[in-house]
PDB file of N, CA and C in Angstrom:
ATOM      1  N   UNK A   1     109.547  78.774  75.318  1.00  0.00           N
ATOM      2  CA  UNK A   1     109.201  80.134  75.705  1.00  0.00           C
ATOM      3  C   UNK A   1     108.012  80.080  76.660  1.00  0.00           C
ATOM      4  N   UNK A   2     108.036  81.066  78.026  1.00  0.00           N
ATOM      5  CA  UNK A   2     106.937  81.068  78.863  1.00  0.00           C
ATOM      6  C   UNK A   2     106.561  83.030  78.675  1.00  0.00           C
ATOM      7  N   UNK A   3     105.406  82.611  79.066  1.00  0.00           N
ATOM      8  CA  UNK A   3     105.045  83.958  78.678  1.00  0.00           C
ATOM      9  C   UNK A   3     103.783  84.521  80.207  1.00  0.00           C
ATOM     10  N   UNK A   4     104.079  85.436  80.194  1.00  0.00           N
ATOM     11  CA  UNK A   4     102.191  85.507  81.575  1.00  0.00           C
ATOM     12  C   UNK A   4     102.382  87.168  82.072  1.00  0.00           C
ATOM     13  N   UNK A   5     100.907  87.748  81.813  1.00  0.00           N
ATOM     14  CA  UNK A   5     100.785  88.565  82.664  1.00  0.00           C
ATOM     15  C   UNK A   5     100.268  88.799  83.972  1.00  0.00           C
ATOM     16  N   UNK A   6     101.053  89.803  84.301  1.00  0.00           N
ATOM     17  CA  UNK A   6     100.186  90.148  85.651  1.00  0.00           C
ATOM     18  C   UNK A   6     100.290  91.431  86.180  1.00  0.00           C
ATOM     19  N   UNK A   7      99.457  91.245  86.535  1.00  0.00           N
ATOM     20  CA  UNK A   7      99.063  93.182  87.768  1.00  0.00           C
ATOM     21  C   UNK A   7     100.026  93.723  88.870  1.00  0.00           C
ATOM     22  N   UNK A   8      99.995  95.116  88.618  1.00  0.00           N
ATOM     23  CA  UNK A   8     101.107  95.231  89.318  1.00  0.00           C
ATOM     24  C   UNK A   8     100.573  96.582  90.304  1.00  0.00           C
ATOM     25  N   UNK A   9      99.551  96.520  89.773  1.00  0.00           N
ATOM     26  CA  UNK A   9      98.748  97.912  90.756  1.00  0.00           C
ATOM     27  C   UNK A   9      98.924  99.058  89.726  1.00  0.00           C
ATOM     28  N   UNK A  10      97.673 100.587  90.148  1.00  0.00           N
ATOM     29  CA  UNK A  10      97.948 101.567  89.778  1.00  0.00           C
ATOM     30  C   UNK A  10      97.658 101.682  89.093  1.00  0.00           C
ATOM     31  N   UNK A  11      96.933 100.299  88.096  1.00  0.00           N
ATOM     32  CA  UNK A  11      95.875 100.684  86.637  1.00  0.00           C
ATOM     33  C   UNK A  11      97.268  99.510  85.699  1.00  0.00           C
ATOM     34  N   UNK A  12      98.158  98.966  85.779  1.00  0.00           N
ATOM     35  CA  UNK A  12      99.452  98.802  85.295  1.00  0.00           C
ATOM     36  C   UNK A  12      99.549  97.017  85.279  1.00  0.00           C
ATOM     37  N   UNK A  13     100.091  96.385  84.237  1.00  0.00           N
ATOM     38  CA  UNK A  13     100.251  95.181  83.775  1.00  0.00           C
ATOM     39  C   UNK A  13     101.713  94.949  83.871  1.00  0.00           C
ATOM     40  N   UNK A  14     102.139  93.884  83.624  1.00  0.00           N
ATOM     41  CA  UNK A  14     103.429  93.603  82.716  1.00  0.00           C
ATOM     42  C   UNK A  14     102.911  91.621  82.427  1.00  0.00           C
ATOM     43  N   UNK A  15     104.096  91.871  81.190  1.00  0.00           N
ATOM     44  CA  UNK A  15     104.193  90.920  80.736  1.00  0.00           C
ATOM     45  C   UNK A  15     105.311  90.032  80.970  1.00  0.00           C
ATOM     46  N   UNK A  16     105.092  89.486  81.460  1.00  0.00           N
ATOM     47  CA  UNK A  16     106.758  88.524  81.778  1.00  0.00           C
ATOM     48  C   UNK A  16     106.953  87.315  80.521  1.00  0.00           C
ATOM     49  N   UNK A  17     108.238  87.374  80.118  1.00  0.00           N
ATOM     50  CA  UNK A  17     108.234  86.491  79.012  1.00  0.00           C
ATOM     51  C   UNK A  17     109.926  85.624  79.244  1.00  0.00           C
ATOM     52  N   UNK A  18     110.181  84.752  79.301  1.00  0.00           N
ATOM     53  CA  UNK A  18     111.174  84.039  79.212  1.00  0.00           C
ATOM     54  C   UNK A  18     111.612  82.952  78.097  1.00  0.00           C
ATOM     55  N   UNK A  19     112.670  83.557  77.927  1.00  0.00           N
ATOM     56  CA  UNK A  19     112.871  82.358  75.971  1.00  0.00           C
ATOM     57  C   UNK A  19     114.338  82.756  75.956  1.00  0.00           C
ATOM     58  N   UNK A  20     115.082  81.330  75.734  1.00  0.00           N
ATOM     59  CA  UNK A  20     116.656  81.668  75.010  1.00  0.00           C
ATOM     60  C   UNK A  20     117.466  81.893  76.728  1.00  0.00           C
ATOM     61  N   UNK A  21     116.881  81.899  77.899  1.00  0.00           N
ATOM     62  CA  UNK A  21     117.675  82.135  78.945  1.00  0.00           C
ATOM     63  C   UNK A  21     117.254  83.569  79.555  1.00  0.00           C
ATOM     64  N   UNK A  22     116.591  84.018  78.237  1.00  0.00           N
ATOM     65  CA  UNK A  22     116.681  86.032  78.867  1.00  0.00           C
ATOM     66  C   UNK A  22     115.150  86.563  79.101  1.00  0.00           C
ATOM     67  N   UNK A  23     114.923  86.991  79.865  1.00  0.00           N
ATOM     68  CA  UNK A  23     113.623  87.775  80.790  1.00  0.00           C
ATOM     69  C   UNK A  23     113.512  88.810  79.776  1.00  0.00           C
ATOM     70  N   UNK A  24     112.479  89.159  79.041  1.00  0.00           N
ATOM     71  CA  UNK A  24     111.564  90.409  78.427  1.00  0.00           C
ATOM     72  C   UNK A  24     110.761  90.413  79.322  1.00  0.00           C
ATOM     73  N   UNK A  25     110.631  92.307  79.333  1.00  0.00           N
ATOM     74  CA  UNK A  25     109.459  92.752  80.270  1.00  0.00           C
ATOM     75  C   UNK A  25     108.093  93.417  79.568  1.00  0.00           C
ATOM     76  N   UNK A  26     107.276  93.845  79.088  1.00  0.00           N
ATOM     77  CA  UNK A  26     106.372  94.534  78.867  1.00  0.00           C
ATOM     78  C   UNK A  26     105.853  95.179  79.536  1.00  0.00           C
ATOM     79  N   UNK A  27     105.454  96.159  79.648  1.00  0.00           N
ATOM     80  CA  UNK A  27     104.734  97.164  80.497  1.00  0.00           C
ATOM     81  C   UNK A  27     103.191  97.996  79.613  1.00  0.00           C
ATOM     82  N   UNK A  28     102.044  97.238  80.250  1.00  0.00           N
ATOM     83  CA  UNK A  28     100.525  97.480  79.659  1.00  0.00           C
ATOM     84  C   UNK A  28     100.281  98.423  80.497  1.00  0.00           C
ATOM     85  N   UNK A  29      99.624  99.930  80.438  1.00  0.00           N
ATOM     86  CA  UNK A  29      99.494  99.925  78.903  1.00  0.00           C
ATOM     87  C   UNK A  29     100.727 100.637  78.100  1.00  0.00           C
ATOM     88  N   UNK A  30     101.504 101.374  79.500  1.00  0.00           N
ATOM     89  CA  UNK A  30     102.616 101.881  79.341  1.00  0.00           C
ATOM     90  C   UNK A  30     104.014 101.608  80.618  1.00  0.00           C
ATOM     91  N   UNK A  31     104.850 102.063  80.038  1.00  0.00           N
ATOM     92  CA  UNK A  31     105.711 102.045  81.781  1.00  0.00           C
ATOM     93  C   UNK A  31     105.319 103.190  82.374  1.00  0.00           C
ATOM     94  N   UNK A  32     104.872 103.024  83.682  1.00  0.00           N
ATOM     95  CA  UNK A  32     104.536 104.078  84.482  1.00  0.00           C
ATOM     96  C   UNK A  32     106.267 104.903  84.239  1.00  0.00           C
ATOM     97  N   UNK A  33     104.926 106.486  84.885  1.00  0.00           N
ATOM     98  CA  UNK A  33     106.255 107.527  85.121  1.00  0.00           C
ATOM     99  C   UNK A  33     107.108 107.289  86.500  1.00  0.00           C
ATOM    100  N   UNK A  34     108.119 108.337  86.612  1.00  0.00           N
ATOM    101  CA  UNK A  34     109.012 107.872  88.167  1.00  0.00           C
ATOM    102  C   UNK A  34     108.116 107.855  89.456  1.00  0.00           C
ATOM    103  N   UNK A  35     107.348 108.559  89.321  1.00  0.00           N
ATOM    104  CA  UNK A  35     106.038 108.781  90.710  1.00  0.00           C
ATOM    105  C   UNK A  35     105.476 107.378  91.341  1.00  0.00           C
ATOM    106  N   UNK A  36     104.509 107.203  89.796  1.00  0.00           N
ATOM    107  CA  UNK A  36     104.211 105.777  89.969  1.00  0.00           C
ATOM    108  C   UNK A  36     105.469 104.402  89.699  1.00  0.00           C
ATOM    109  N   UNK A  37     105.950 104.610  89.142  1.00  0.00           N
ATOM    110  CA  UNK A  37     106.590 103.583  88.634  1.00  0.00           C
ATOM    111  C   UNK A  37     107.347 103.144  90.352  1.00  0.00           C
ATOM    112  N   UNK A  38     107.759 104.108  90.863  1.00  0.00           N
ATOM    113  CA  UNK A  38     108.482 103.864  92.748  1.00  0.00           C
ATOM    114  C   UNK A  38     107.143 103.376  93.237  1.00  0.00           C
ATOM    115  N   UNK A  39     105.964 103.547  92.725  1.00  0.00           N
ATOM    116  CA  UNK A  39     104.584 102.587  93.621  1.00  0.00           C
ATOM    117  C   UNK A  39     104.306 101.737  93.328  1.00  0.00           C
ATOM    118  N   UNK A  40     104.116 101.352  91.995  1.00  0.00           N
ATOM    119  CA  UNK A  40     104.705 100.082  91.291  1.00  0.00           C
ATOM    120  C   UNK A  40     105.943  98.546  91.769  1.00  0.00           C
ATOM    121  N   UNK A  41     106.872  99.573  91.924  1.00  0.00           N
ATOM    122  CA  UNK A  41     107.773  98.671  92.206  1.00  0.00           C
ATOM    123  C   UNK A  41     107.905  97.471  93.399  1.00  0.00           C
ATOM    124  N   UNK A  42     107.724  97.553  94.331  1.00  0.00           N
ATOM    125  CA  UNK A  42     107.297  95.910  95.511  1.00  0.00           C
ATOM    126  C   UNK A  42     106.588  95.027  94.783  1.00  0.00           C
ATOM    127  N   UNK A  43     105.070  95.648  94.143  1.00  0.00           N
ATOM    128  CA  UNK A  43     104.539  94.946  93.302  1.00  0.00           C
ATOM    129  C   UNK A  43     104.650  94.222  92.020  1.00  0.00           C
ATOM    130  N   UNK A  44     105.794  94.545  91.749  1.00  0.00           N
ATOM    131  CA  UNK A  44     106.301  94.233  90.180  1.00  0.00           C
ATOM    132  C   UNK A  44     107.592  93.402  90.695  1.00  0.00           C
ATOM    133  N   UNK A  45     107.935  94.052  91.668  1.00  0.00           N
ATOM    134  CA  UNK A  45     109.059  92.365  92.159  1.00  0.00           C
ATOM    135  C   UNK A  45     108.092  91.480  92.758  1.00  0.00           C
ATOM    136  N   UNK A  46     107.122  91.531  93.005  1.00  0.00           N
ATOM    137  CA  UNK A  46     106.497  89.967  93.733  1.00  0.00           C
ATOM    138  C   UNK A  46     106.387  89.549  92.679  1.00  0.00           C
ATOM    139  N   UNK A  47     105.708  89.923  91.507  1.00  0.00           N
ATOM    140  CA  UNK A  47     104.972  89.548  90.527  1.00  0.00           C
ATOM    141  C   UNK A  47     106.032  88.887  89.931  1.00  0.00           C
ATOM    142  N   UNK A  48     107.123  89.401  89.427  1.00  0.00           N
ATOM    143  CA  UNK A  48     108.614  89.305  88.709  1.00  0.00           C
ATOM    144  C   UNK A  48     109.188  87.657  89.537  1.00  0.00           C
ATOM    145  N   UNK A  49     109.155  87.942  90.427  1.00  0.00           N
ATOM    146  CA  UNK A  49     109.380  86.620  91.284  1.00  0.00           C
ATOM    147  C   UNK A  49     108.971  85.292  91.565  1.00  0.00           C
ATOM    148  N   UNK A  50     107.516  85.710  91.165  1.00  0.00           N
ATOM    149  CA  UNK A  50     106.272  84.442  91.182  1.00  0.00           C
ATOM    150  C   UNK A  50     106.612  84.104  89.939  1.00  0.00           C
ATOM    151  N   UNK A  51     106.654  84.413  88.545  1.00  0.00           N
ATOM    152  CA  UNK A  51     107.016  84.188  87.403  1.00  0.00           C
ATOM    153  C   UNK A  51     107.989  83.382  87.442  1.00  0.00           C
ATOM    154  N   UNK A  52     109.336  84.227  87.781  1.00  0.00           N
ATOM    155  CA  UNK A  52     110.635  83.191  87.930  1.00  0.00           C
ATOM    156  C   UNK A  52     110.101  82.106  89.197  1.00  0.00           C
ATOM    157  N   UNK A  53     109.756  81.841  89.819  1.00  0.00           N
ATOM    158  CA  UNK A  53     109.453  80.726  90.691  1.00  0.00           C
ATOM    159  C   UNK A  53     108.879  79.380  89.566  1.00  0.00           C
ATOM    160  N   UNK A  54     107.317  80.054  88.666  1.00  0.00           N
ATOM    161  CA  UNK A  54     106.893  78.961  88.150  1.00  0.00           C
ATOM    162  C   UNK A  54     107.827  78.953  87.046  1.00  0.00           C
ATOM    163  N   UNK A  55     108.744  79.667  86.284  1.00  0.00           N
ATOM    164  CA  UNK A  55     109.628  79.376  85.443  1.00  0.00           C
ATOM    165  C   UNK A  55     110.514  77.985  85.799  1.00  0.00           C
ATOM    166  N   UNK A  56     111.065  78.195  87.450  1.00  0.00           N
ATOM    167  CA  UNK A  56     111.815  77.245  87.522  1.00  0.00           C
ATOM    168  C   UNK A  56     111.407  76.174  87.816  1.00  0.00           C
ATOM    169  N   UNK A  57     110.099  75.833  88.192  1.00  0.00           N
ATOM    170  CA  UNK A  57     109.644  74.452  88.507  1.00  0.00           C
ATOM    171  C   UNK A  57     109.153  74.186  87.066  1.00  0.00           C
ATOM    172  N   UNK A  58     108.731  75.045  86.138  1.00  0.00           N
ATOM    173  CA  UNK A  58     108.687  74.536  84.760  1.00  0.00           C
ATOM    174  C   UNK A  58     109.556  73.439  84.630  1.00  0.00           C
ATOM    175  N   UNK A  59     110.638  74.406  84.308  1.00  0.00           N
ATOM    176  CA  UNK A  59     111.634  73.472  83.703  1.00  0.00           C
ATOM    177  C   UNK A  59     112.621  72.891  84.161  1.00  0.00           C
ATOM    178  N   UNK A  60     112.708  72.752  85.493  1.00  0.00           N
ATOM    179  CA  UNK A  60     113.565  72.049  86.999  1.00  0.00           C
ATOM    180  C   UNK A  60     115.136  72.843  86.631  1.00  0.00           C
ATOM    181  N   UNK A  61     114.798  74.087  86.026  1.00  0.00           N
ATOM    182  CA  UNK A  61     116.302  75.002  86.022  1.00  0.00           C
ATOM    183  C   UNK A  61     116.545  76.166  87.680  1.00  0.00           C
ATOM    184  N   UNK A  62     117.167  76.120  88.136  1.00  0.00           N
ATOM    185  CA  UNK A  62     117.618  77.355  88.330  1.00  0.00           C
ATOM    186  C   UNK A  62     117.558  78.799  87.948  1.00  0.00           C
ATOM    187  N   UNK A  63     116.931  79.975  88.781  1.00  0.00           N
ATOM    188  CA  UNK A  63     117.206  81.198  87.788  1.00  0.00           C
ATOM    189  C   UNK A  63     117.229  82.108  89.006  1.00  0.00           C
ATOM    190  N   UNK A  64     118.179  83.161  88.545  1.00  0.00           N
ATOM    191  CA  UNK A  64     118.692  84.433  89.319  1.00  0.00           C
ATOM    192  C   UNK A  64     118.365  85.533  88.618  1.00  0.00           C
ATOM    193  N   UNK A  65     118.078  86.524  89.248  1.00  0.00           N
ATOM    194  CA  UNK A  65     118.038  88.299  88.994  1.00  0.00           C
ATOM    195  C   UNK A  65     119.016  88.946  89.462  1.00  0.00           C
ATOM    196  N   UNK A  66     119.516  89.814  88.910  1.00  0.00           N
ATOM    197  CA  UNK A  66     120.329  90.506  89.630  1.00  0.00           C
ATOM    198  C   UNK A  66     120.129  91.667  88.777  1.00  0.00           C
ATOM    199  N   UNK A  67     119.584  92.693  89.918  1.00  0.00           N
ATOM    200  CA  UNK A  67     119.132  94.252  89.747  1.00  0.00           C
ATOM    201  C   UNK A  67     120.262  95.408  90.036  1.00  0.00           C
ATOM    202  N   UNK A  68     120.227  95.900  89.093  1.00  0.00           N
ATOM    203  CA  UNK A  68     121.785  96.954  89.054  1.00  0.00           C
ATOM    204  C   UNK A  68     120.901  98.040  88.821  1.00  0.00           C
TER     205      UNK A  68
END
């Protein structure tokens, strides 16, 4: 299991956690509302991305997102 937070702007955290294959998200101190949460968002995919990046050199796996 990898676990790490990070900033995502706007006063706003998340927690990225990976275990078992599957991505948990957390959102400190809450999930922003739709306002912020659309200002949030660039920032929470870099962040989301840097995670899966050191995820995969962790563990020399492969990993994909796919946002629906």
């Amino acid at each position: 299991m990898t676990s790490e937070k990070m900033p995502v702007g706007k006063g706003f955290a998340v927690v990225f956690t990976m275990a078992g294959g599957q991505l948990d998200v957390e959102w400190l101190p809450r999930m922003p509302g739709p306002r912020r949460g659309r200002q949030c968002l660039p920032s929470y995919r870099l962040a989301r991305n840097e995670f899966l990046r050191r995820v995969a050199l962790k563990t020399g796996l492969n990993v994909m997102v796919v946002e629906a």
